[in-house]
C-alpha atoms as a PDB file:
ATOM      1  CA  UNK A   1     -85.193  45.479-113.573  1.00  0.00           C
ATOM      2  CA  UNK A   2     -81.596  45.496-113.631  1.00  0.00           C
ATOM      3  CA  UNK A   3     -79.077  43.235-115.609  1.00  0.00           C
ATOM      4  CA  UNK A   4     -75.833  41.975-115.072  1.00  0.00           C
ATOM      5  CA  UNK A   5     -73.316  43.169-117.386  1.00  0.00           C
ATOM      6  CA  UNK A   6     -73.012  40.946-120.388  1.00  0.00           C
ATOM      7  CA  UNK A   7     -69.421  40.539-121.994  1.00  0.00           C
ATOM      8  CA  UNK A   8     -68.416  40.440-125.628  1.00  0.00           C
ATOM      9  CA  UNK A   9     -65.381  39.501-127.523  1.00  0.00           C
ATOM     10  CA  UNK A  10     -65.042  40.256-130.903  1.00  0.00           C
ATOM     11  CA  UNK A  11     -62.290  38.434-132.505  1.00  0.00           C
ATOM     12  CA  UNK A  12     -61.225  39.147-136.156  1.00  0.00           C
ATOM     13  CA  UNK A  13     -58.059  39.472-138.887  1.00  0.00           C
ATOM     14  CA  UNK A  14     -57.387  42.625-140.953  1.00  0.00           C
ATOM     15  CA  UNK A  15     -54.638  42.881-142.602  1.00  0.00           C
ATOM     16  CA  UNK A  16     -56.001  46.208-144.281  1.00  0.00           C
ATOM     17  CA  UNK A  17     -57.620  47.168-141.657  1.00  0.00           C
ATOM     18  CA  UNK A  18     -61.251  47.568-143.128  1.00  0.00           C
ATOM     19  CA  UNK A  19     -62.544  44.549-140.705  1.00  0.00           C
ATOM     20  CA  UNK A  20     -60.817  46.052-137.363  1.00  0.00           C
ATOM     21  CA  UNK A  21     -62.738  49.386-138.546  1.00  0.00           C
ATOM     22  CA  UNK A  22     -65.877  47.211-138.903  1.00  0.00           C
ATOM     23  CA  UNK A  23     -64.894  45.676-136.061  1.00  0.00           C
ATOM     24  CA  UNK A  24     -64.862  48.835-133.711  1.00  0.00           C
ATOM     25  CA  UNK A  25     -68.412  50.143-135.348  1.00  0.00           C
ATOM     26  CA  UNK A  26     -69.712  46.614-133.987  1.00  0.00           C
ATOM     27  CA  UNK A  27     -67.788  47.100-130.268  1.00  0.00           C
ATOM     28  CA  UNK A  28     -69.320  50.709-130.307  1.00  0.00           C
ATOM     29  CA  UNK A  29     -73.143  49.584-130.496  1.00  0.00           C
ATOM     30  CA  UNK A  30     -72.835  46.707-128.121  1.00  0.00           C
ATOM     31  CA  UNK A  31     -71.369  49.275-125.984  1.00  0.00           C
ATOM     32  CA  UNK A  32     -74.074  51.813-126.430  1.00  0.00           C
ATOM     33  CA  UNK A  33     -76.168  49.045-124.573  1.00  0.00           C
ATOM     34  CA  UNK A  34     -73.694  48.478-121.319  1.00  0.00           C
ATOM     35  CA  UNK A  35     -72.026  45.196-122.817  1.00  0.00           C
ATOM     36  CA  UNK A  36     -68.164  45.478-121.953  1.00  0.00           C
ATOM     37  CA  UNK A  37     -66.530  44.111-124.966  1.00  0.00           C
ATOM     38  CA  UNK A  38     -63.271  43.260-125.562  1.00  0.00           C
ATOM     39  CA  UNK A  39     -61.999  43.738-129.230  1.00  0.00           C
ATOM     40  CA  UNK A  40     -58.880  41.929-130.236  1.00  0.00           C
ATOM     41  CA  UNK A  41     -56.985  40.726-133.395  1.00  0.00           C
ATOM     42  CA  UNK A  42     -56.511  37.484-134.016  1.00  0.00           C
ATOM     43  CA  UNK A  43     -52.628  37.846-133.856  1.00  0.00           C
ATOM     44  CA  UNK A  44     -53.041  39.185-130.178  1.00  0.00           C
ATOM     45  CA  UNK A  45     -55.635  36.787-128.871  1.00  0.00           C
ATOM     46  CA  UNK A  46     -56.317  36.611-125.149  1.00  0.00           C
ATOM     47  CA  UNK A  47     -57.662  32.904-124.669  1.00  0.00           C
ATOM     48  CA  UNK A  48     -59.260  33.956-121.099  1.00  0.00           C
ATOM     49  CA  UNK A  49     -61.157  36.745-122.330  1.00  0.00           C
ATOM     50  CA  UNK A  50     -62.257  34.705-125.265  1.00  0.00           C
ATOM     51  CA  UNK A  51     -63.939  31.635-122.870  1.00  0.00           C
ATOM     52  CA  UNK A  52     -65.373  34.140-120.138  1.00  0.00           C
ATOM     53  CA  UNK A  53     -66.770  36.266-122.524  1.00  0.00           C
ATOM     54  CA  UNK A  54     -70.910  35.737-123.137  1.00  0.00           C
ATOM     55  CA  UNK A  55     -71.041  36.003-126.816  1.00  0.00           C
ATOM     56  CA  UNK A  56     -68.153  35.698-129.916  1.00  0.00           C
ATOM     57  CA  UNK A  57     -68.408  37.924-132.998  1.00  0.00           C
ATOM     58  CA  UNK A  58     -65.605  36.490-135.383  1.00  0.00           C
ATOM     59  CA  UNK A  59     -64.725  38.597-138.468  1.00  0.00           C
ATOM     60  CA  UNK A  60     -62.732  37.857-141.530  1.00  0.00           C
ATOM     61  CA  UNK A  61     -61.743  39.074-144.594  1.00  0.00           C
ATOM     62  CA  UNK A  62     -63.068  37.238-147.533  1.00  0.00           C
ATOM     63  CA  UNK A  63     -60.249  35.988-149.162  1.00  0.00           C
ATOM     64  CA  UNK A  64     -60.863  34.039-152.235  1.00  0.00           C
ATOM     65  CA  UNK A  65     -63.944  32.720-151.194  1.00  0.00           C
ATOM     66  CA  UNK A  66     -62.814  32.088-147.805  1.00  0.00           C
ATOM     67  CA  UNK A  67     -62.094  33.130-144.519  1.00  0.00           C
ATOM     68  CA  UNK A  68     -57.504  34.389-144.163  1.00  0.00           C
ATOM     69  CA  UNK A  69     -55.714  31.572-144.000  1.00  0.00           C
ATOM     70  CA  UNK A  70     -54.745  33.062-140.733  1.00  0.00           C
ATOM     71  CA  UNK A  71     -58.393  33.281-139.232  1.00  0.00           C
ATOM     72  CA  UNK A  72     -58.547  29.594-140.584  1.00  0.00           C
ATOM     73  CA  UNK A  73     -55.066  29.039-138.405  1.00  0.00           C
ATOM     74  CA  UNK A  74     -57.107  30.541-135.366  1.00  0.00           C
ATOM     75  CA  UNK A  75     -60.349  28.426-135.676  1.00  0.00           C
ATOM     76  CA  UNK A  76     -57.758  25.342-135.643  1.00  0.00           C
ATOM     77  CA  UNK A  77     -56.241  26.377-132.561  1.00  0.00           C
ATOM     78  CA  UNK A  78     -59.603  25.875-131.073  1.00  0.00           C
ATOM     79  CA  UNK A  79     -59.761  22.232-131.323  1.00  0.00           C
ATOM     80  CA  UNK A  80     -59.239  21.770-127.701  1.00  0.00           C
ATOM     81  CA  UNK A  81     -61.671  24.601-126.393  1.00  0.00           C
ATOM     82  CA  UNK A  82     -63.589  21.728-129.383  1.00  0.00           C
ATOM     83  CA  UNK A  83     -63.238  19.132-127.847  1.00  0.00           C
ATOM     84  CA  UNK A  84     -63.699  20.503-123.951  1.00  0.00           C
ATOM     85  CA  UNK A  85     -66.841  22.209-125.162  1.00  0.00           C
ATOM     86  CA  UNK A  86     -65.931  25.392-123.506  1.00  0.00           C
ATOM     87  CA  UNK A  87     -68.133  27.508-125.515  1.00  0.00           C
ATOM     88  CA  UNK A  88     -70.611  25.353-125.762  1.00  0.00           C
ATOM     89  CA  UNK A  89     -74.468  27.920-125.233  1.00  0.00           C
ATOM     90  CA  UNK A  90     -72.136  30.905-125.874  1.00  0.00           C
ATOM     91  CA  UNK A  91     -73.794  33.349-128.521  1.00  0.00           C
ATOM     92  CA  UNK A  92     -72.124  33.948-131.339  1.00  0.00           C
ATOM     93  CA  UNK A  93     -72.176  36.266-134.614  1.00  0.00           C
ATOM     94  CA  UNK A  94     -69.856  36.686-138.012  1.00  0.00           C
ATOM     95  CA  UNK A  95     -68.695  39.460-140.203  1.00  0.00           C
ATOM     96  CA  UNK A  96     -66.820  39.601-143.123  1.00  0.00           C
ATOM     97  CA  UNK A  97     -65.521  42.590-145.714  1.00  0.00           C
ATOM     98  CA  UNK A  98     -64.489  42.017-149.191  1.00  0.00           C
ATOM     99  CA  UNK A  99     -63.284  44.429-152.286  1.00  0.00           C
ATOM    100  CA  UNK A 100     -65.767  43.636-154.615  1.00  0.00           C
ATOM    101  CA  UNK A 101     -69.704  43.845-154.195  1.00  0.00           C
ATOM    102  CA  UNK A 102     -69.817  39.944-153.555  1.00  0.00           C
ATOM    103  CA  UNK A 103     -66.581  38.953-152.615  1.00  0.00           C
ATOM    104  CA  UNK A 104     -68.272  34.926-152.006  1.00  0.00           C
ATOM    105  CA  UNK A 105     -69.061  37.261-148.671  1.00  0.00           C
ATOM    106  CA  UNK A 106     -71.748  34.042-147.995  1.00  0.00           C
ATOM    107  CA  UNK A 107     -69.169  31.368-148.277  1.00  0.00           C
ATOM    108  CA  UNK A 108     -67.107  33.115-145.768  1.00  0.00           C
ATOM    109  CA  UNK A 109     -69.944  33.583-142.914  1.00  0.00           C
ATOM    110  CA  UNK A 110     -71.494  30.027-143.484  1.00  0.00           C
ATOM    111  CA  UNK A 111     -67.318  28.558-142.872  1.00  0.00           C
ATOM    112  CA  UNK A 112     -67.636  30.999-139.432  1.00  0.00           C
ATOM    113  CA  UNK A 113     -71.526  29.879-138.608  1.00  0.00           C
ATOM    114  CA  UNK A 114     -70.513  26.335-139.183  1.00  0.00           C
ATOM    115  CA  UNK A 115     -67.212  26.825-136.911  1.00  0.00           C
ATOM    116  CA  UNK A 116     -69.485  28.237-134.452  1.00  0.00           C
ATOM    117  CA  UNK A 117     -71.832  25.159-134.837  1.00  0.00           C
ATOM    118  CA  UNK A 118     -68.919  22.570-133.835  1.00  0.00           C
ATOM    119  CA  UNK A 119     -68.623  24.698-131.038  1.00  0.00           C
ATOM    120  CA  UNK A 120     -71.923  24.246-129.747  1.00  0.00           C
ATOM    121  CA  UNK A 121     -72.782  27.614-130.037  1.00  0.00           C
ATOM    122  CA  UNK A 122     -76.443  29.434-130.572  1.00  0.00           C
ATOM    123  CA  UNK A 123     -76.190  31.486-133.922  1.00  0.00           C
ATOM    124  CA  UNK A 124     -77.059  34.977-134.453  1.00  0.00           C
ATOM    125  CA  UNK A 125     -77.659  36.744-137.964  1.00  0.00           C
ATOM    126  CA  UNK A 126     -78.925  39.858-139.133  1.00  0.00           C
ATOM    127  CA  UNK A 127     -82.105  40.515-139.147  1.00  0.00           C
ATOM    128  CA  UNK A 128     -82.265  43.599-140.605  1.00  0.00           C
ATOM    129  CA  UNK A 129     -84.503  44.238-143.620  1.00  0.00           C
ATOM    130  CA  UNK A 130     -82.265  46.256-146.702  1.00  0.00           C
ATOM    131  CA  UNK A 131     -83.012  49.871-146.754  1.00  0.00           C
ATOM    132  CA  UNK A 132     -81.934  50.058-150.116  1.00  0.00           C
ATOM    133  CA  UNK A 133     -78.460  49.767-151.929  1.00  0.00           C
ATOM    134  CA  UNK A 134     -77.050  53.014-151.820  1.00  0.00           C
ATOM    135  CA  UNK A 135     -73.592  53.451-149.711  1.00  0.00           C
ATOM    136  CA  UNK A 136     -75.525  55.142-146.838  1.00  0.00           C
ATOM    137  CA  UNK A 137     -78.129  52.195-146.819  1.00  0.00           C
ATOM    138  CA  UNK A 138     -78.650  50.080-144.067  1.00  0.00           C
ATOM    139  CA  UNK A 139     -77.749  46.103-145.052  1.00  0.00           C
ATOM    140  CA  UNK A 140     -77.209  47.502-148.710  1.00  0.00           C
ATOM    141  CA  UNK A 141     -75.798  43.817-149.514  1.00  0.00           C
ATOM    142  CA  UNK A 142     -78.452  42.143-148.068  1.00  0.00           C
ATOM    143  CA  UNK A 143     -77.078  39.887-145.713  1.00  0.00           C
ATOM    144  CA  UNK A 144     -78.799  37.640-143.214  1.00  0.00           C
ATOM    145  CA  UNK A 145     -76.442  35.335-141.906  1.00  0.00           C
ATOM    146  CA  UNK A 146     -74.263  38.255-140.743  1.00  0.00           C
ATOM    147  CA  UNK A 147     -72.377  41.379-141.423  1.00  0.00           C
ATOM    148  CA  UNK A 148     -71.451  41.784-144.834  1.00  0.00           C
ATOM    149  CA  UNK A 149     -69.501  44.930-145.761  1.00  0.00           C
ATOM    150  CA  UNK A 150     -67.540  46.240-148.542  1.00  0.00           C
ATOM    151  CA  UNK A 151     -64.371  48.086-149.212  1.00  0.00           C
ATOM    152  CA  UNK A 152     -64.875  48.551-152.821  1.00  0.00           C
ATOM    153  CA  UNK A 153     -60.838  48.081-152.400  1.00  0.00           C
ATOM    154  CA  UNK A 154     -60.288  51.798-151.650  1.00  0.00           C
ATOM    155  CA  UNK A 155     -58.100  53.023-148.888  1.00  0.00           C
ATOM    156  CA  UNK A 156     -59.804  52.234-144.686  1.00  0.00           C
ATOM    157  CA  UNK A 157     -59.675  56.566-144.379  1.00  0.00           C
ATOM    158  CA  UNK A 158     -62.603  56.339-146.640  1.00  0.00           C
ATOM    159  CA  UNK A 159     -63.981  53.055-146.711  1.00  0.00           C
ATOM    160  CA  UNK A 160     -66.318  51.190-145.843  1.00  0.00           C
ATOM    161  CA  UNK A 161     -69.095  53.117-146.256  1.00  0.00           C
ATOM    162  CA  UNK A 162     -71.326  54.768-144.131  1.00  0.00           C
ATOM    163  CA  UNK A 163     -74.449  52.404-144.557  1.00  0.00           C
ATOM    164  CA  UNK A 164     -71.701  49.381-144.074  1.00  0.00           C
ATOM    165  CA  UNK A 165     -70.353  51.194-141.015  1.00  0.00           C
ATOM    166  CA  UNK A 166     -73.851  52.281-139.820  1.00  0.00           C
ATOM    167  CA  UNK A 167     -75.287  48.448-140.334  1.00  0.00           C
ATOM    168  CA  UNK A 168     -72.142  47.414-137.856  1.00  0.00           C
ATOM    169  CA  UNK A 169     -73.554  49.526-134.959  1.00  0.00           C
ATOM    170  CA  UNK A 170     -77.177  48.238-135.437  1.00  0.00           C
ATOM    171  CA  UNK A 171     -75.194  44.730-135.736  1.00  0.00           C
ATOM    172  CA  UNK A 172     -73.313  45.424-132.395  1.00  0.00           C
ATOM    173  CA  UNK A 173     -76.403  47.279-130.700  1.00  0.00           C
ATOM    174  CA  UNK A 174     -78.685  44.113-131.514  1.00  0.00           C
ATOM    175  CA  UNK A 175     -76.070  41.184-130.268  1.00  0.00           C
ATOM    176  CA  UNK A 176     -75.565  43.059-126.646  1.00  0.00           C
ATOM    177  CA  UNK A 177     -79.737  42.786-127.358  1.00  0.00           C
ATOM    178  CA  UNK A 178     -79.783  39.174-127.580  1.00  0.00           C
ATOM    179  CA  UNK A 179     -77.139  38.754-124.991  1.00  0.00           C
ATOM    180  CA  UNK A 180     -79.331  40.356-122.216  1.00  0.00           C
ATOM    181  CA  UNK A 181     -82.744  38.424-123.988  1.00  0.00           C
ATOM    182  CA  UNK A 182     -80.549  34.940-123.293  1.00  0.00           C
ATOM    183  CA  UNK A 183     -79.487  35.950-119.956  1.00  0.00           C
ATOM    184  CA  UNK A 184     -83.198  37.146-118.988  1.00  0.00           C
ATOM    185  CA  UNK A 185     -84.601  34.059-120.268  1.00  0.00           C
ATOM    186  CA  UNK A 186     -87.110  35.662-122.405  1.00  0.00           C
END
């Protein structure tokens, strides 16, 4: 049985670039299952790509405790997509990086889950079980709500790890999973 191809957009801020590398790790294993996805910053945003798309991955920084104030500027300029419900049923997924082991890496993806929630829009975590906490690990941090990776705050050449990096494929791979699951009612 054959599926229609599924879309993605994965809209994030990196102003270090260590989320746009997560970022690409995430488009690469939702493309490994035929999902065209469209990756874009959140200073470049293309509005039509964002309400055609299937599913929205939205990825910040976590920036004392928080989401950029510049991501936060983006989820206002929603309001009106808000208010029309335009992504209303759309599925949708977070990520966030920090420096530090924690970072408040939580606090950040509940503020995206709950900006996906006033969208109307079905939640997807991470169900991955940890594999353990070393840097080639698989969900080394642990996180179920989303994506959480870590930069340690070294330079993007060499971080963040491979585990973090490896955990954003699987991530990707098992959104373009629930995208076809959704659209084959199962």
């Amino acid at each position: 049985m054959s599926h229609s191809p599924r879309s993605l957009a994965i809209v994030y801020h990196s102003p270090f670039g260590h989320t746009a590398k997560v970022a690409e790790f995430i488009a690469q294993g939702a493309q490994n299952m035929q999902v065209q996805v469209q990756v874009m910053n959140i200073e470049q945003i293309d509005w039509d790509v964002l309400d055609q798309a299937d599913g929205l991955i939205f990825g910040s920084p976590a920036y004392m405790g928080s989401v950029t104030g510049a991501f936060k500027l983006f989820m206002d300029t929603t309001s009106k997509r808000w208010k029309d419900r335009t992504w209303q049923g759309k599925l949708a997924a977070g990520f966030t990086n920090s420096g530090g082991l924690s970072g408040d890496k939580l606090a950040v993806l509940q503020q995206i889950n709950l900006f996906a929630m006033q969208h109307g829009m079905l939640w997807a975590g991470l169900p991955l079980m940890p594999t353990g906490i070393q840097p080639t690990d698989l969900n080394r941090l642990a996180g179920f709500l989303g994506l959480m990776t870590q930069s340690d705050n070294a330079p993007v050449e060499i971080t963040p790890p491979e585990g973090d990096l490896n955990t954003a494929l699987w991530f990707g791979e098992y959104i373009a999973a629930m995208l076809y699951r959704l659209n084959s009612g199962q």
